[in-house]
Protein backbone atom coordinates (compact mmCIF):
# COMPACT_ATOMS: atom_id res chain seq x y z
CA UNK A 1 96.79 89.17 9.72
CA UNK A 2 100.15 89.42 7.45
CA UNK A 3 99.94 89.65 4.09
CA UNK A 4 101.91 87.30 1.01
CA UNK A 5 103.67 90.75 -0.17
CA UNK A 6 104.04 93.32 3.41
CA UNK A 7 107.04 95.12 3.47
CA UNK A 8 107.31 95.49 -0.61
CA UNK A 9 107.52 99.02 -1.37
CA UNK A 10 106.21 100.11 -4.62
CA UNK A 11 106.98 103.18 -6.80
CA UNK A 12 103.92 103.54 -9.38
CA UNK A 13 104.36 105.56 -11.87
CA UNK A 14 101.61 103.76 -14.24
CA UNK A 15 98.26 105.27 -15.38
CA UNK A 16 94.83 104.35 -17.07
CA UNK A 17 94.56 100.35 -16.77
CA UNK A 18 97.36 98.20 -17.68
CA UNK A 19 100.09 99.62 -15.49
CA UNK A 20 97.47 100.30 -12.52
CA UNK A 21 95.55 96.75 -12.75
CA UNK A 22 99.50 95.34 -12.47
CA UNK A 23 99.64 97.49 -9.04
CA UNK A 24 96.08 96.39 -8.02
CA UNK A 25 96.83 93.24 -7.39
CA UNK A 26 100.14 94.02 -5.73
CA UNK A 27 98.64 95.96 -3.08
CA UNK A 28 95.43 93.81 -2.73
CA UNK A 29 98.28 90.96 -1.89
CA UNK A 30 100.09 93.64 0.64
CA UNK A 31 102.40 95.91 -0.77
CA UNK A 32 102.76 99.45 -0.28
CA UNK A 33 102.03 101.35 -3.36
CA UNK A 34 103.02 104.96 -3.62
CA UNK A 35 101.51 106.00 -7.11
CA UNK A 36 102.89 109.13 -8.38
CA UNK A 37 101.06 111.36 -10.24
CA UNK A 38 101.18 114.99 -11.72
CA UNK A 39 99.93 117.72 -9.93
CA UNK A 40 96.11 119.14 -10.52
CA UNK A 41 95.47 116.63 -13.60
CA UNK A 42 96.43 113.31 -12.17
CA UNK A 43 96.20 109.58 -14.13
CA UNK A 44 94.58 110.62 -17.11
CA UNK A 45 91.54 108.00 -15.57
CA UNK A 46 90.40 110.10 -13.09
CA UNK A 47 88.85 111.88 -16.14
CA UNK A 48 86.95 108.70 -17.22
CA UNK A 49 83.47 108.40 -16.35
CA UNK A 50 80.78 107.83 -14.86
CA UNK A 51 81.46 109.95 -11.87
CA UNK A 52 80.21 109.66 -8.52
CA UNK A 53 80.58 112.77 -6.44
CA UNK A 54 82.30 114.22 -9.23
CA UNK A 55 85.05 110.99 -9.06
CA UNK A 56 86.10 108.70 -11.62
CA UNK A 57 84.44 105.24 -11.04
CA UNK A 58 86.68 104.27 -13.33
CA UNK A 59 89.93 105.43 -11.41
CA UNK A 60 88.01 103.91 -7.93
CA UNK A 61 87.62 100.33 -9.68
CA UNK A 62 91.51 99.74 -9.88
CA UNK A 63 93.53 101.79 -7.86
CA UNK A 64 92.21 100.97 -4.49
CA UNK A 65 95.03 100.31 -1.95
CA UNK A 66 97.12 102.78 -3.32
CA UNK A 67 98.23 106.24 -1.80
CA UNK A 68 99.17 108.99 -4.17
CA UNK A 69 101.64 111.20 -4.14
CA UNK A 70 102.03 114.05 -6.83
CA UNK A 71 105.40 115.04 -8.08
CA UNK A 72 106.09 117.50 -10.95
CA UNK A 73 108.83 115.65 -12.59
CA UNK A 74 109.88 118.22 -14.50
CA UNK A 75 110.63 120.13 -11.78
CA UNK A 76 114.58 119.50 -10.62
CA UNK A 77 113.83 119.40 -7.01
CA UNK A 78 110.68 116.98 -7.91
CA UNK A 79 113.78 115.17 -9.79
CA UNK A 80 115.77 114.91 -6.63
CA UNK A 81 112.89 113.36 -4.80
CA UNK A 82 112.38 111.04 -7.14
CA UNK A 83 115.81 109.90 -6.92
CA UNK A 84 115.46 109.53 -2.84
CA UNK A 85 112.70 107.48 -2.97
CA UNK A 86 114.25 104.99 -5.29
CA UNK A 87 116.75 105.17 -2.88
CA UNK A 88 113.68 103.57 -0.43
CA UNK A 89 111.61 101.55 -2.71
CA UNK A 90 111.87 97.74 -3.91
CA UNK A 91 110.05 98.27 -7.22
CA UNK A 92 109.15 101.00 -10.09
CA UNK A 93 106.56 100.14 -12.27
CA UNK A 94 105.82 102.47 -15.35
CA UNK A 95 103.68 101.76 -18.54
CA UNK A 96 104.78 104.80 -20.75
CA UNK A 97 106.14 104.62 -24.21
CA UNK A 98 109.29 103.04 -24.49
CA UNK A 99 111.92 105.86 -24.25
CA UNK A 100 109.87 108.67 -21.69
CA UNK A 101 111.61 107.35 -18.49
CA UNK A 102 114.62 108.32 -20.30
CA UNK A 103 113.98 111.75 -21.87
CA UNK A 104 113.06 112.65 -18.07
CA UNK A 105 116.30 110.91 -17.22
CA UNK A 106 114.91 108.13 -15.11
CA UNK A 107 116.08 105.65 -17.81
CA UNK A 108 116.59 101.79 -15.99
CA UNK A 109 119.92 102.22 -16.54
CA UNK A 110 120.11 105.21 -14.31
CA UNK A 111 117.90 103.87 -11.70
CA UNK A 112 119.81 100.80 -11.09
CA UNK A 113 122.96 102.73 -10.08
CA UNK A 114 120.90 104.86 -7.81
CA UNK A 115 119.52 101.48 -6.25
CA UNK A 116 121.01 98.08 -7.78
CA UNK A 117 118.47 96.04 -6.14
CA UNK A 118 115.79 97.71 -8.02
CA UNK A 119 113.03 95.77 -9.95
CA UNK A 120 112.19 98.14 -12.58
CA UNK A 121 108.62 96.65 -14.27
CA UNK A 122 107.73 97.89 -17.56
CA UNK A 123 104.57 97.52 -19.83
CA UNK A 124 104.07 99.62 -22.41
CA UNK A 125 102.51 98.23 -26.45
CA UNK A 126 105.08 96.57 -28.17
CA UNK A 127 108.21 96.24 -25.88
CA UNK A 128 111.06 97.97 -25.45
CA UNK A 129 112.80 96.16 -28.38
CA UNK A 130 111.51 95.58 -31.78
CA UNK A 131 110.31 97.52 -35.20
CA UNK A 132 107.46 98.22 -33.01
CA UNK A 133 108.94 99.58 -29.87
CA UNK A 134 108.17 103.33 -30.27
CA UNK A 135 104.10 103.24 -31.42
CA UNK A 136 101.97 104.38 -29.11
CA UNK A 137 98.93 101.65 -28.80
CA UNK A 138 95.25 100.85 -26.41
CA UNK A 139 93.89 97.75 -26.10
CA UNK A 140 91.45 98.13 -28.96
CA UNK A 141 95.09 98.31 -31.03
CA UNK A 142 96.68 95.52 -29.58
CA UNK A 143 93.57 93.14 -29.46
CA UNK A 144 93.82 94.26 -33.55
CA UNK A 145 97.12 93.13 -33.70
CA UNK A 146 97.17 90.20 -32.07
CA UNK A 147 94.73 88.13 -33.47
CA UNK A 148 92.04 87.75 -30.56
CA UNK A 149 89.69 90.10 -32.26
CA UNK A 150 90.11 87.67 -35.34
CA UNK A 151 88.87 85.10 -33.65
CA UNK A 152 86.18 86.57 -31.98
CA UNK A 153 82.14 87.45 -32.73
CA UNK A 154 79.31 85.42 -34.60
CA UNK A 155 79.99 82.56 -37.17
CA UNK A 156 80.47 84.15 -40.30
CA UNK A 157 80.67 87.97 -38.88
CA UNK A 158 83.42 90.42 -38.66
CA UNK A 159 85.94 90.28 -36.31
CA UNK A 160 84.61 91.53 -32.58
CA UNK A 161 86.55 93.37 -29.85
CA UNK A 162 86.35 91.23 -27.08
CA UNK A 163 84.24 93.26 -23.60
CA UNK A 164 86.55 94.20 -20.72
CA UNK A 165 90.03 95.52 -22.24
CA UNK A 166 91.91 91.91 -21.94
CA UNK A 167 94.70 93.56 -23.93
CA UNK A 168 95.54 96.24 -21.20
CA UNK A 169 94.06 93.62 -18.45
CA UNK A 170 96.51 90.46 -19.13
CA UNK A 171 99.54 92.94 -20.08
CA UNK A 172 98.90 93.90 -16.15
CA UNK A 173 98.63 90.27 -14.78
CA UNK A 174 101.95 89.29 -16.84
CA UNK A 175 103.35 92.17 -15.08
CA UNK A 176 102.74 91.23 -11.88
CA UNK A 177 103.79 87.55 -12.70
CA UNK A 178 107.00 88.93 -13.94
CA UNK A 179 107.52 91.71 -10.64
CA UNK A 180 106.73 88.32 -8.25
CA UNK A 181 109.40 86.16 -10.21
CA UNK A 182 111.95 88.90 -9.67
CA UNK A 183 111.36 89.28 -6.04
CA UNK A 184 112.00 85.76 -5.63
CA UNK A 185 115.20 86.02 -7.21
CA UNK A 186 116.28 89.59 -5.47
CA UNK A 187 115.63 87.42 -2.35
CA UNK A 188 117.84 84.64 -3.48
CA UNK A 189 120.61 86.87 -5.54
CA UNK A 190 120.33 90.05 -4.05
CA UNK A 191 120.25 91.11 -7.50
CA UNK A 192 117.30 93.62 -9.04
CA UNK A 193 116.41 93.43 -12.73
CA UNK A 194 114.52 94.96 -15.37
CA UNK A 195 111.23 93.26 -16.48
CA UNK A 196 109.96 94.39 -20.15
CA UNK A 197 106.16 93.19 -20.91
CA UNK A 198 104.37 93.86 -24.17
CA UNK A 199 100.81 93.87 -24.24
CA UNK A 200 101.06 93.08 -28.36
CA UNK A 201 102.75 90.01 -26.99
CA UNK A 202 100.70 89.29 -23.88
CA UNK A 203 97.80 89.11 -26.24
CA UNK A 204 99.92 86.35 -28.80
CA UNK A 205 100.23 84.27 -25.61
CA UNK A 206 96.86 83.87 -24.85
CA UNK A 207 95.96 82.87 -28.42
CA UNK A 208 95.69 79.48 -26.59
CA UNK A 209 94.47 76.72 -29.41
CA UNK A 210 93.82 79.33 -32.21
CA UNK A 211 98.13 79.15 -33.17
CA UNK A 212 97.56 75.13 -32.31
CA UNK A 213 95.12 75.01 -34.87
CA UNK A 214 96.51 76.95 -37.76
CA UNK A 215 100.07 75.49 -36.96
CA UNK A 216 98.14 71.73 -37.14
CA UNK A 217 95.79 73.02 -40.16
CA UNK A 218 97.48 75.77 -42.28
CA UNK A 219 94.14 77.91 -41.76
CA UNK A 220 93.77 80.71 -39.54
CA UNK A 221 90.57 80.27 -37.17
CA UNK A 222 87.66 82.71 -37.83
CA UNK A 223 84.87 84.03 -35.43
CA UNK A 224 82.58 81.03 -34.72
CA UNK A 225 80.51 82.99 -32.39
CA UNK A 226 79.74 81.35 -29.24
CA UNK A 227 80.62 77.48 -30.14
CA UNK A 228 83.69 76.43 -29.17
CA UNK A 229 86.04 75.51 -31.83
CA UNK A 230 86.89 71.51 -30.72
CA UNK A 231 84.05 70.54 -27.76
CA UNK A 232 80.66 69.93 -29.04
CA UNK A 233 78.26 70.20 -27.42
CA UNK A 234 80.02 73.97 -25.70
CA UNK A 235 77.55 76.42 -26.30
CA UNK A 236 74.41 78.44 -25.38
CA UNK A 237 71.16 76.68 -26.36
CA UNK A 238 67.67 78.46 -26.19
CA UNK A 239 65.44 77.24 -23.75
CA UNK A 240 61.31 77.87 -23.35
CA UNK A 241 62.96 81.45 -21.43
CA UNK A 242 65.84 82.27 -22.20
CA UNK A 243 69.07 80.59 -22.85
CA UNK A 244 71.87 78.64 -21.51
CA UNK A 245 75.08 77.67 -21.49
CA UNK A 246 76.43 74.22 -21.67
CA UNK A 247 79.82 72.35 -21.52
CA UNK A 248 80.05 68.63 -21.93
CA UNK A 249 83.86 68.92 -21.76
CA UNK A 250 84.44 65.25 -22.38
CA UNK A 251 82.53 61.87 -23.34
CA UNK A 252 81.76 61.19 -19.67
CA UNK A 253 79.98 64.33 -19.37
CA UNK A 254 78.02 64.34 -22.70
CA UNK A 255 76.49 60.85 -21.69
CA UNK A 256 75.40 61.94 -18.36
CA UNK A 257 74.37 65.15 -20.60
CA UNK A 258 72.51 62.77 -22.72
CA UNK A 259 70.79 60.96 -19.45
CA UNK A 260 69.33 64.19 -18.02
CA UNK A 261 67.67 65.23 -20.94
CA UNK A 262 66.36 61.67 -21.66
CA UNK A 263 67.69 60.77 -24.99
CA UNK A 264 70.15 58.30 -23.75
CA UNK A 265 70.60 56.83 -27.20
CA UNK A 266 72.47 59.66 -28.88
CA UNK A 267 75.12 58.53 -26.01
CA UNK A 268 75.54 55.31 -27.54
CA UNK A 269 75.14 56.63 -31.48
CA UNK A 270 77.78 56.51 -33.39
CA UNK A 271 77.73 59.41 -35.11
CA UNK A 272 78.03 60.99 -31.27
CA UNK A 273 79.70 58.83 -29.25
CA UNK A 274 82.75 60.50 -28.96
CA UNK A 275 83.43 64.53 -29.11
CA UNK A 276 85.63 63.77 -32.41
CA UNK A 277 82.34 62.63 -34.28
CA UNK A 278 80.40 64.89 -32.36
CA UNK A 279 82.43 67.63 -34.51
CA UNK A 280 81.94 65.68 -37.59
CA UNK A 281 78.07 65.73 -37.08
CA UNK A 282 77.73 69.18 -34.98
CA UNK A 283 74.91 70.43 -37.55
CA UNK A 284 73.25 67.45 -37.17
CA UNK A 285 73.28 67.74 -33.23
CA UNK A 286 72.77 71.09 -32.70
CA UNK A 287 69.11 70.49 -34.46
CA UNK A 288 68.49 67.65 -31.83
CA UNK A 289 69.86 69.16 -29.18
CA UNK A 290 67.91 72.54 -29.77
CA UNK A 291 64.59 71.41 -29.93
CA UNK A 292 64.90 69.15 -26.72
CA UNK A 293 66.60 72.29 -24.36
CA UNK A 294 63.39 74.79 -25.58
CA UNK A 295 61.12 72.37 -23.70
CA UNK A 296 62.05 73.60 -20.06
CA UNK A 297 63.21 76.73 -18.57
CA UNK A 298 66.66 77.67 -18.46
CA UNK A 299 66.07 77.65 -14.30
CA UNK A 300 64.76 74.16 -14.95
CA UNK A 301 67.81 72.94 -16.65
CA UNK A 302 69.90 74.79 -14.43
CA UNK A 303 68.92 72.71 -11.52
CA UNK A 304 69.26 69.45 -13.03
CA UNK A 305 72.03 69.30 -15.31
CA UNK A 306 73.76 70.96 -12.35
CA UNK A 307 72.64 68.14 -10.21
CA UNK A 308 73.36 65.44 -12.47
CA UNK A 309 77.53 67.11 -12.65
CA UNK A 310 77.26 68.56 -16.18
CA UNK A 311 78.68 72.00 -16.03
CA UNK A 312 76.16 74.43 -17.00
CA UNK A 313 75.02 77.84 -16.36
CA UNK A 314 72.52 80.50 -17.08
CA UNK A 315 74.35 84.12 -18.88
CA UNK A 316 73.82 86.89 -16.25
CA UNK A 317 73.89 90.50 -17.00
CA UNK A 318 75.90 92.55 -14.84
CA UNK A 319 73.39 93.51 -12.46
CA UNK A 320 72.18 89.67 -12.42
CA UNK A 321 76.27 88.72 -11.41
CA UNK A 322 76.75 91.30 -8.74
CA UNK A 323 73.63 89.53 -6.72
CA UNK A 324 74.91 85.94 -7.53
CA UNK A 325 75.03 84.24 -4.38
CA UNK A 326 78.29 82.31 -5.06
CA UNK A 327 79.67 86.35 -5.96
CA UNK A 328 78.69 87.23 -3.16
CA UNK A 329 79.53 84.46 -0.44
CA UNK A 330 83.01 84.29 -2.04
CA UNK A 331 83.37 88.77 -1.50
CA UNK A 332 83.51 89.27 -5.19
CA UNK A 333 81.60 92.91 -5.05
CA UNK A 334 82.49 94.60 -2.31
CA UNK A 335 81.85 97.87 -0.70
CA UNK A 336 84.45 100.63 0.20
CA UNK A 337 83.90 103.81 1.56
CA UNK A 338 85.67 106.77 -0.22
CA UNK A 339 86.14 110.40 1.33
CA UNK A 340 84.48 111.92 -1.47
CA UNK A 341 82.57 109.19 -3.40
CA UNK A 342 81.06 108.16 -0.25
CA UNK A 343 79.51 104.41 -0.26
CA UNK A 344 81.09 102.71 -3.45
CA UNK A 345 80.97 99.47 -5.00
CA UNK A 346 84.23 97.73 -6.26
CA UNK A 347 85.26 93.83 -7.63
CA UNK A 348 86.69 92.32 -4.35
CA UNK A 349 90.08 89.86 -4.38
CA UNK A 350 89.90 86.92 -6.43
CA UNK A 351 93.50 85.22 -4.98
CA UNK A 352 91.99 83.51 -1.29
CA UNK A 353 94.76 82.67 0.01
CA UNK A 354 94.31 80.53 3.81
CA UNK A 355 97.45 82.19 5.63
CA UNK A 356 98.16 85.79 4.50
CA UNK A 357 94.88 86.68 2.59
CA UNK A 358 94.52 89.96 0.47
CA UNK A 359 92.17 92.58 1.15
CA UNK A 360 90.67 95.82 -0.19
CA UNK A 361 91.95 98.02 2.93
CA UNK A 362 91.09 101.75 1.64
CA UNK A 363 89.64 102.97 -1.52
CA UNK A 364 91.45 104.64 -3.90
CA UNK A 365 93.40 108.20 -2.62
CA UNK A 366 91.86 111.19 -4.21
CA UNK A 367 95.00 112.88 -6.06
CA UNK A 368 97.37 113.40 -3.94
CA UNK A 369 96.46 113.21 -0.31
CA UNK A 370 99.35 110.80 0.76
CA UNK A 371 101.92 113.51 -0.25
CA UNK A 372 102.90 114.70 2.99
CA UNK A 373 102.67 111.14 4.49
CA UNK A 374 104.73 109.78 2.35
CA UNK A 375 107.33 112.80 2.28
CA UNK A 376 108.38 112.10 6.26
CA UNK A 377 107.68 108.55 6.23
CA UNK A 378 110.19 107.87 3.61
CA UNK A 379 111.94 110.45 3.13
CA UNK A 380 111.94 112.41 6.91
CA UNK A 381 111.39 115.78 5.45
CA UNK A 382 110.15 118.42 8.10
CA UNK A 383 106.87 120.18 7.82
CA UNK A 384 108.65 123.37 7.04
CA UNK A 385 110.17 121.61 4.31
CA UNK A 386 107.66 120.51 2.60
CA UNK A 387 105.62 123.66 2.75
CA UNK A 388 108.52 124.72 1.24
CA UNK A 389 108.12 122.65 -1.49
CA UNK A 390 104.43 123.01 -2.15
CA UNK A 391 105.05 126.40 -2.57
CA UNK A 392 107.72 126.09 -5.12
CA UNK A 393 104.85 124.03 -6.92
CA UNK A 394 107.14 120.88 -6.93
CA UNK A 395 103.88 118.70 -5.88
């Protein structure tokens, strides 16, 4: 079946997460995404562990779909190859520090004259403009910098780095956004363009209604641990086994809330009737509330606050998520077979999409095995030619 993005070419030249995630989700949706890397040492995560076989997990999670091709780009002829396959190639996506593409003279400027219908993607810390431009920065930086970690870990605690590396993560979704916006327009314009993401500013624009609050309030929001900051009641609860979570969202859900667990009169109270007092009072409720939820099991509530449409759920560990049967019926973990990994496990495609669906169609390359491939696909080079080359250590 076609795919939303067949027949996009892709130059990657991104490594570790942010840049890579970006072309995950570009190839999951179709297109064809040459990753270049440098010989022997590759994307700096195929030394992350844990290893399986003696390869990255890490590097397997995120760059399946991809072939790899290694290129010495210091090398001049590697430099002349470069500059034929922009020649071939819709889109370059790099996440280095603002200013390497040019010191190895591969600057947008330069690549735009070579092909003017280029999309050149960029992510890098800070932008390529700014006070900021030139720091180098990780996700633990950026989630620092902009504000999330301030806003995040127990009431009255210090400020908590949020799990899975949203600061690399969302810098790699805006990416994509921005690369699938420009395509439209090449399509329309004929024109390519250069796309400039920050993750320090990726990270300010999914402050959601922590800036709403200290524009409306003067006060910057602090950690408030698991409680969100304007629904009540939006939190875990203890139960007689556990815990779980719960989100009346609105007034029509906290009264059929209130129904389920009998206690239909704090519905009508008016010190909870709507979620503004509910706020006023939350110390108050949270007692009540409490004491009622430890009387069951959190399997028990489950089942009948789910039945009775009051969103709800138990908090899985990892190994409780990846047997989920929703996860699995909608081909959230998924296994892939690598040449050298063997059986591996990977997160599946989260866009379903009815008429050109993505898919995971081939785990991640080891480094470089798509070299040759790619060399007389693209490029037509002869066999002798690129022995040649391999031997003059330009791959």
């Amino acid at each position: 079946m076609k795919q939303a993005l067949e027949g996009l070419k892709i130059l990657d030249m991104t490594r570790v997460l942010a840049g890579p995630y970006c072309t995950m989700v570009l190839a999951d949706l179709g297109a064809d995404v040459i990753k270049i890397e440098a010989p022997k040492k590759g994307d700096d995560s195929r030394q992350f562990g844990p290893y399986v076989n003696g390869e990255s997990a890490y590097f397997m999670s995120i760059n399946r779909n991809k072939r790899s091709m290694t290129l010495d780009l210091k090398n001049p002829e590697a430099k002349t190859i470069f500059f034929e396959l922009i020649k071939n190639v819709d889109i370059v996506v790099e996440n280095f520090r603002p200013g390497t593409m040019e010191k190895l003279g591969f600057g947008y400027d330069v690549l735009k004259e070579v092909n003017p219908r280029l999309i050149y993607a960029a992510s890098s810390g800070f932008g390529h403009t700014g006070p900021y431009s030139k720091r180098p920065a990780y996700d633990g930086v950026v989630q620092a910098m902009g504000g999330i970690m301030s806003i995040t870990g127990q009431l009255g605690g210090k400020p908590t780095r949020v799990g899975p590396s949203v600061g690399d993560i969302t810098a790699g979704l805006f990416t994509a956004i921005g690369i699938l916006a420009a395509v439209n327009h090449l399509k329309d314009t004929g024109e390519g363009q250069k796309i400039d993401v920050s993750m320090l500013d990726c990270q300010v624009a999914i402050l959601e209604n922590a800036l709403a609050r200290y524009f409306a309030t003067g006060i910057s929001p602090k950690p408030a641990g698991n409680k969100h900051a304007s629904i009540v009641p939006f939190e875990p609860f203890e139960t007689s086994d556990g815990e779980i979570m719960i989100a009346a969202g609105n007034d029509n859900l906290w009264k059929k809330f209130c129904i389920e667990i009998g206690q239909e009169a704090l519905a009508d109270d008016e010190k909870f009737a709507t979620n503004p007092q509910r706020n006023a009072h939350y110390d108050e409720l949270k007692t009540i509330l409490s004491e009622i939820l430890k009387t069951k099991s959190t399997a028990d509530w489950y089942a009948n606050l789910t039945k009775a449409g009051v969103p709800c759920g138990p908090i899985n560990n990892i190994e409780m998520v990846t047997k989920d049967e929703q996860v699995i019926q909608r081909e959230m973990v998924v296994e892939v077979e690598h040449s050298v990994a063997g059986t591996t496990h990977i997160p599946g495609v989260p866009i379903k999409m009815s008429k050109t669906p993505g898919s995971i169609k081939k785990a991640a390359p080891i480094l470089g095995e798509d070299t040759y491939e790619i060399l007389k696909e693209l490029l037509n080079y002869s066999d002798e030619k690129i022995d040649q080359l391999k031997m003059n250590q330009v791959f």
